[in-house]
Protein backbone atom coordinates (compact mmCIF):
# COMPACT_ATOMS: atom_id res chain seq x y z
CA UNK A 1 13.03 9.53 -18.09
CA UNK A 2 14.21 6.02 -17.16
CA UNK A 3 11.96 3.59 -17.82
CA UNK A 4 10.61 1.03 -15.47
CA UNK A 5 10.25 -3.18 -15.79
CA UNK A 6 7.67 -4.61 -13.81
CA UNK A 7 9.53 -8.63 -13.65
CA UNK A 8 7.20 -11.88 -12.48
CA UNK A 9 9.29 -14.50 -10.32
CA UNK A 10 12.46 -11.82 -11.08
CA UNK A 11 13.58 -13.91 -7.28
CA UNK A 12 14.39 -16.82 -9.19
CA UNK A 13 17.35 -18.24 -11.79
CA UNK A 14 16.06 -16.83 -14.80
CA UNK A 15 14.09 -13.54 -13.49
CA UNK A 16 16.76 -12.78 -11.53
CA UNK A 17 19.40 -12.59 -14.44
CA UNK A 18 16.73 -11.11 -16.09
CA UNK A 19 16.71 -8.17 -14.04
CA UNK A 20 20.07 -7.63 -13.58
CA UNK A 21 20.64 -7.67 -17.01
CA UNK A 22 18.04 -5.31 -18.26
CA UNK A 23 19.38 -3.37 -15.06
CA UNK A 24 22.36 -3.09 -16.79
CA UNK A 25 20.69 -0.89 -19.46
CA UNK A 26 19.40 1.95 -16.73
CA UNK A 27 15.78 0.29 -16.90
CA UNK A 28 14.15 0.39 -13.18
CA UNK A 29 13.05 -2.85 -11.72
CA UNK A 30 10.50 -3.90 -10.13
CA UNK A 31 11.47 -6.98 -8.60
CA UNK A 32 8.60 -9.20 -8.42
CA UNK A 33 8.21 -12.48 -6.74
CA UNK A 34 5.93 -14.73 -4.25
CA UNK A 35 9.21 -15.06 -2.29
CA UNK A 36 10.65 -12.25 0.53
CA UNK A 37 14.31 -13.59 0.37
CA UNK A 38 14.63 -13.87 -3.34
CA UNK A 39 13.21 -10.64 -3.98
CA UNK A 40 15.85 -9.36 -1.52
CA UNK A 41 19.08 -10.83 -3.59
CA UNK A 42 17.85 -10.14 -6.64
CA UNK A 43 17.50 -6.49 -5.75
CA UNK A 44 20.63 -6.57 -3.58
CA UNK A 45 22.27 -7.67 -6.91
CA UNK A 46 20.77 -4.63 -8.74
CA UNK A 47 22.15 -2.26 -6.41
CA UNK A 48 25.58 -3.45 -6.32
CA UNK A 49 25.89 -2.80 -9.91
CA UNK A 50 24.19 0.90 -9.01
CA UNK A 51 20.95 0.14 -10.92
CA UNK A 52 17.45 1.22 -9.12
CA UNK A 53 14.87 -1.78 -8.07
CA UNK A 54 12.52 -1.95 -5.36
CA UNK A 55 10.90 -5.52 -4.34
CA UNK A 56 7.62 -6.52 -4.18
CA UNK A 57 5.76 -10.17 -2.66
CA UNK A 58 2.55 -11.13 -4.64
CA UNK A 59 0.89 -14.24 -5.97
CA UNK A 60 1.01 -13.56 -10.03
CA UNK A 61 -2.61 -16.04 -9.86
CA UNK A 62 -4.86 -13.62 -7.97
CA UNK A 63 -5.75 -11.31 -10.53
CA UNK A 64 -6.43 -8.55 -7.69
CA UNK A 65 -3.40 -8.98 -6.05
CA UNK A 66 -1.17 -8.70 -9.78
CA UNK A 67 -3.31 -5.29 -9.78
CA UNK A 68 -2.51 -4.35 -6.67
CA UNK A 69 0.75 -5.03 -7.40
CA UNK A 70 0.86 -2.76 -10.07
CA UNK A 71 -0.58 0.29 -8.74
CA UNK A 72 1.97 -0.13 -6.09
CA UNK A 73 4.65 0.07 -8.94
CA UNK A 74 3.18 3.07 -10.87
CA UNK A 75 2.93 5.09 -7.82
CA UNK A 76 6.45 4.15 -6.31
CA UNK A 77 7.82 4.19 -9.86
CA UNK A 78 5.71 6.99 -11.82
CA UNK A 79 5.70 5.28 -15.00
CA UNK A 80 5.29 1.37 -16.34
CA UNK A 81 7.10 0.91 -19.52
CA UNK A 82 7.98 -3.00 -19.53
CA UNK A 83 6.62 -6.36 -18.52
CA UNK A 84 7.57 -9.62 -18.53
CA UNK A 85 6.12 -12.43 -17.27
CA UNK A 86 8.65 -15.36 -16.04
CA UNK A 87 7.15 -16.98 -12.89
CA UNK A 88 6.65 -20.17 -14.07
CA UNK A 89 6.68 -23.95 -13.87
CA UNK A 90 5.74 -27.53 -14.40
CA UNK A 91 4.58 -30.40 -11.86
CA UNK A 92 6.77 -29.47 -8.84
CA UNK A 93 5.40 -26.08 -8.29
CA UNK A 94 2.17 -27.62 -6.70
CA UNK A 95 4.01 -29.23 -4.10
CA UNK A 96 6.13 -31.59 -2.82
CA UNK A 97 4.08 -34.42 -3.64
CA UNK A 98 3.40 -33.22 -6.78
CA UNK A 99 4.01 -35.64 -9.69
CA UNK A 100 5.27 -35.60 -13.51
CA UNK A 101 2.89 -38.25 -14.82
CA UNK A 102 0.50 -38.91 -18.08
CA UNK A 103 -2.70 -36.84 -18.07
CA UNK A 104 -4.96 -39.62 -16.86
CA UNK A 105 -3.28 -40.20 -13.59
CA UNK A 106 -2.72 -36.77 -12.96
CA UNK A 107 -4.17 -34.74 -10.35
CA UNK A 108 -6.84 -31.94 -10.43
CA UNK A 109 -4.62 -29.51 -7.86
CA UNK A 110 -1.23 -29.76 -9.92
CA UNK A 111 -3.47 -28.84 -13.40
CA UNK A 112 -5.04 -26.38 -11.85
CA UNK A 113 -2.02 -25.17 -9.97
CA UNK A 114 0.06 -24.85 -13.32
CA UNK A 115 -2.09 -23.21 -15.67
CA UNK A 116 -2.68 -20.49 -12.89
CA UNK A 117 0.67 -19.71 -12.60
CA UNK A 118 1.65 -20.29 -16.12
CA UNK A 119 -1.18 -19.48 -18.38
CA UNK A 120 -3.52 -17.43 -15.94
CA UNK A 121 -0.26 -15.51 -14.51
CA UNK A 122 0.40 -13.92 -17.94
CA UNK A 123 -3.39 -13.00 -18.63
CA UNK A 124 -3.30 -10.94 -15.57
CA UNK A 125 0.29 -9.78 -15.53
CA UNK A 126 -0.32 -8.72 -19.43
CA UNK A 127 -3.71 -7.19 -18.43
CA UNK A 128 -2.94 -4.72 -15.57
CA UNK A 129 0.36 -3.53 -17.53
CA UNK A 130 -1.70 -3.23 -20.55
CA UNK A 131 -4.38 -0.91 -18.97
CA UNK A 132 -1.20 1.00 -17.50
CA UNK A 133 0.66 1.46 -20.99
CA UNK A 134 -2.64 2.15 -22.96
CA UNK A 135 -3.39 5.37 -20.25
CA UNK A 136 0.36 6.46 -20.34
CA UNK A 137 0.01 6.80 -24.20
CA UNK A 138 3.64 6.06 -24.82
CA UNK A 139 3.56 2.72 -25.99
CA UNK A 140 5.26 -0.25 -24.10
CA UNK A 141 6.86 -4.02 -24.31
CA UNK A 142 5.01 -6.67 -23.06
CA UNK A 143 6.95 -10.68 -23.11
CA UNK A 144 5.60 -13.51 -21.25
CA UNK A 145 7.59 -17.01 -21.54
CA UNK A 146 6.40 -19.46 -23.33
CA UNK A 147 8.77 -22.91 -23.32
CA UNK A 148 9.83 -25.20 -26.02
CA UNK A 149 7.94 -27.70 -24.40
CA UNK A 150 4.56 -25.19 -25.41
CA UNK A 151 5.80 -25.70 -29.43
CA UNK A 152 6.56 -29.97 -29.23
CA UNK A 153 4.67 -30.80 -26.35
CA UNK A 154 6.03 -33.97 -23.80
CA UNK A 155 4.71 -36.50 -22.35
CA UNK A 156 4.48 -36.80 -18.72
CA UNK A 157 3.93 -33.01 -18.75
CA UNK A 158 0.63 -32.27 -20.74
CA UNK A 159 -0.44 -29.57 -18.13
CA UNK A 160 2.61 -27.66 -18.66
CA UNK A 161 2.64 -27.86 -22.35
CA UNK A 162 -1.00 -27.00 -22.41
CA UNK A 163 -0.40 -23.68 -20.29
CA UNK A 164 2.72 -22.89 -22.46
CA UNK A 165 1.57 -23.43 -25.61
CA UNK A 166 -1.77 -21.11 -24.35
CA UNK A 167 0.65 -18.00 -23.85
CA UNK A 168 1.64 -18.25 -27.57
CA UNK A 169 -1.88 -17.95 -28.41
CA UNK A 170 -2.32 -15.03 -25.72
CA UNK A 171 0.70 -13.19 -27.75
CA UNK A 172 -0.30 -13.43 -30.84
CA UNK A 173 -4.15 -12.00 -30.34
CA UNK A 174 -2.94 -9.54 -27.48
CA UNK A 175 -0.52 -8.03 -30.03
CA UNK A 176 -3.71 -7.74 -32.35
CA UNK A 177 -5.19 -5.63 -30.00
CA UNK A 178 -2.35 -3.86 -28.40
CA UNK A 179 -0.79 -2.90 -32.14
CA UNK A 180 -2.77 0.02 -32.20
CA UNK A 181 -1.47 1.42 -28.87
CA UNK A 182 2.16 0.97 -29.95
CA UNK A 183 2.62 -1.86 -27.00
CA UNK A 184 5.00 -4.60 -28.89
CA UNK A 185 3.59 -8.33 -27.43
CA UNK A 186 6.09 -11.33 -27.75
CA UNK A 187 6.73 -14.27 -26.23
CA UNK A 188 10.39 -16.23 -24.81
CA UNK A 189 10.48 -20.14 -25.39
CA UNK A 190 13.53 -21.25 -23.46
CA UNK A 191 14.98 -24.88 -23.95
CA UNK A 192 16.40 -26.29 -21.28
CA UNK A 193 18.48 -24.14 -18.98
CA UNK A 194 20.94 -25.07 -16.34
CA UNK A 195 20.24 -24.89 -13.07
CA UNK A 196 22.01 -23.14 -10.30
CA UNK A 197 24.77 -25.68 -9.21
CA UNK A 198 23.42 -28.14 -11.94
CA UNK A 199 26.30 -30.86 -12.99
CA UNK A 200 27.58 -29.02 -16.42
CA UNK A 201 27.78 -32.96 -17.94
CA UNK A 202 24.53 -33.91 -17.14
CA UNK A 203 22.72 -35.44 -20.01
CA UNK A 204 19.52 -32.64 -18.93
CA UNK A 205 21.98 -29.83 -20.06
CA UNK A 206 24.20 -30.79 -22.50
CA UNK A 207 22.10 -33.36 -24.59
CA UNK A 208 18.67 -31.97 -25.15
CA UNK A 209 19.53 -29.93 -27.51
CA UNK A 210 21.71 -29.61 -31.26
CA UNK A 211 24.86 -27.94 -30.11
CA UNK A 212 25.79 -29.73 -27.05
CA UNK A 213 26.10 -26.92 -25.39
CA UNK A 214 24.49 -25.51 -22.25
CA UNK A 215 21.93 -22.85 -21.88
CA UNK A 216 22.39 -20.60 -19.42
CA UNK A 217 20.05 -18.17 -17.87
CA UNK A 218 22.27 -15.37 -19.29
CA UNK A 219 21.47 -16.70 -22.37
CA UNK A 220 17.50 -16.41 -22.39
CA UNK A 221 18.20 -12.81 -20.53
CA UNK A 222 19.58 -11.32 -23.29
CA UNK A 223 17.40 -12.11 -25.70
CA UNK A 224 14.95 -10.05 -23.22
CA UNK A 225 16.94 -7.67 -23.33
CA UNK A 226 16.99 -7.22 -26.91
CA UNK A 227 13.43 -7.81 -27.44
CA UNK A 228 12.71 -4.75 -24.86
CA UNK A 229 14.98 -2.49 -26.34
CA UNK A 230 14.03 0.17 -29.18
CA UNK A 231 16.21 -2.44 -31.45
CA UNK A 232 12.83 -4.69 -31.31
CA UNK A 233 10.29 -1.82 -32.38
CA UNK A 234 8.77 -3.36 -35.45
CA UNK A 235 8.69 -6.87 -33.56
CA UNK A 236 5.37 -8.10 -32.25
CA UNK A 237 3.23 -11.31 -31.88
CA UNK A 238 6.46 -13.02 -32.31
CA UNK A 239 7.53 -16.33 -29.98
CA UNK A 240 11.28 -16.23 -29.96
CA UNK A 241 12.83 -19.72 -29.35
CA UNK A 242 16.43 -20.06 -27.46
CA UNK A 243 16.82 -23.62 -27.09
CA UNK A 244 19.87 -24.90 -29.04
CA UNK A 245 17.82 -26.53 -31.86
CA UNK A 246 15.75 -28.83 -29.25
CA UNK A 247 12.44 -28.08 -31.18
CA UNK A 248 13.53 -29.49 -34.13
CA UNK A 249 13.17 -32.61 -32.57
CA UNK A 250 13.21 -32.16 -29.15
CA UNK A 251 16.11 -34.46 -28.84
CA UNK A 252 17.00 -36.42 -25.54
CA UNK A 253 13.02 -36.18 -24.24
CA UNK A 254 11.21 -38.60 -25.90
């Protein structure tokens, strides 16, 4: 039987390469995202290729609604074998006035706004999919992204670092508990990766890390892919870091 990916924010850069990607492999996706129209290219991608996905619009910080979410898949679906946990972000995803600034000038609504997607989004992504995979008996993968930002921390961006560096904790003590179950829990720390229509010579891309080289969201999809495959089986509490070097010193951000 093929198995089935349940994908947070799988409408956006990353998630959506994501998808394709482990597409690629004959996994199912369930295309997951707070956004209709994303959700639809993403799975209109998966399709052209002649993979299966079916979308689904949810907000990954209401615990009931991740849940609901979930049920939704198993029954559409039959089966939950994967999930990982992308929908993400720093400062901007509170709003448009939303600022990158020290800790004592920030706001209460953009802290609280970014550890509940970030931090509060894995706990209950990790949790439904773990009460799934622990009934279905057959083990599972679980990966929720972490940042390089969550290992070296940055000024300007405490919240985000704070609610990073939390789901590296969250992996390592949910693969203590999950081990028994045969459910593999890791975590994806991604450098910085170039946006969609992003200037190739930007300093952002090119300079924050060791190689000089860009990241691209192909890049942090395949190491999903491997760390979901059967390649991966004695792999868990791990935090995988694809960022060119940049935690060595986190070169070009301070």
């Amino acid at each position: 039987m093929k198995k089935v990916a349940f994908i947070t924010g799988a409408g956006g850069y990353i998630g959506g390469e994501t998808a394709v990607t482990l597409a690629k492999q004959g996994i199912r996706i369930a295309v997951c995202d707070i956004n209709p129209e994303t959700i639809e290219k993403t799975v209109k991608r998966i399709e052209e290729i002649g993979g299966e996905a079916k979308g689904y619009v949810f907000d990954v910080t209401d615990s009931k609604d991740v849940d609901r979410v979930v049920d939704e898949i198993v029954k559409d679906f039959g089966r939950l074998d994967i999930m990982v946990h992308i929908a993400g972000g720093s400062a901007r995803i509170a709003g448009p006035d939303a600022k990158y600034v020290s800790l004592v000038e920030q706001e209460d609504y953009v802290i609280d706004k970014v550890l509940k997607v970030n931090l509060y989004g894995a706990f209950w992504a990790s949790r439904a999919a773990a009460r799934v995979m622990i009934k279905q008996g057959e083990g599972g993968k679980i990966i929720n992204f972490s940042s390089a930002v969550g290992i070296n921390g940055l000024a300007g961006c405490v919240d985000y670092a704070a609610s990073k560096g939390g789901v590296i904790s969250l992996t390592k003590a949910l693969a203590k508990e999950l081990g028994p179950y045969k459910i593999n829990v890791n975590s994806v720390a991604p450098g910085v990766v170039q946006r969609p229509g992003e200037d190739t010579d930007t300093k952002r891309t090119l300079e924050t890390n060791l190689l000089g080289e860009k990241c691209l969201a192909s890049d942090i999809a395949n190491l999903v892919e491997f760390l979901v495959s059967d390649k991966s089986r004695f792999i868990t509490g791990q935090t995988y870091v694809c960022d060119g070097g940049r935690t060595l010193s986190m070169k070009g951000t301070d």
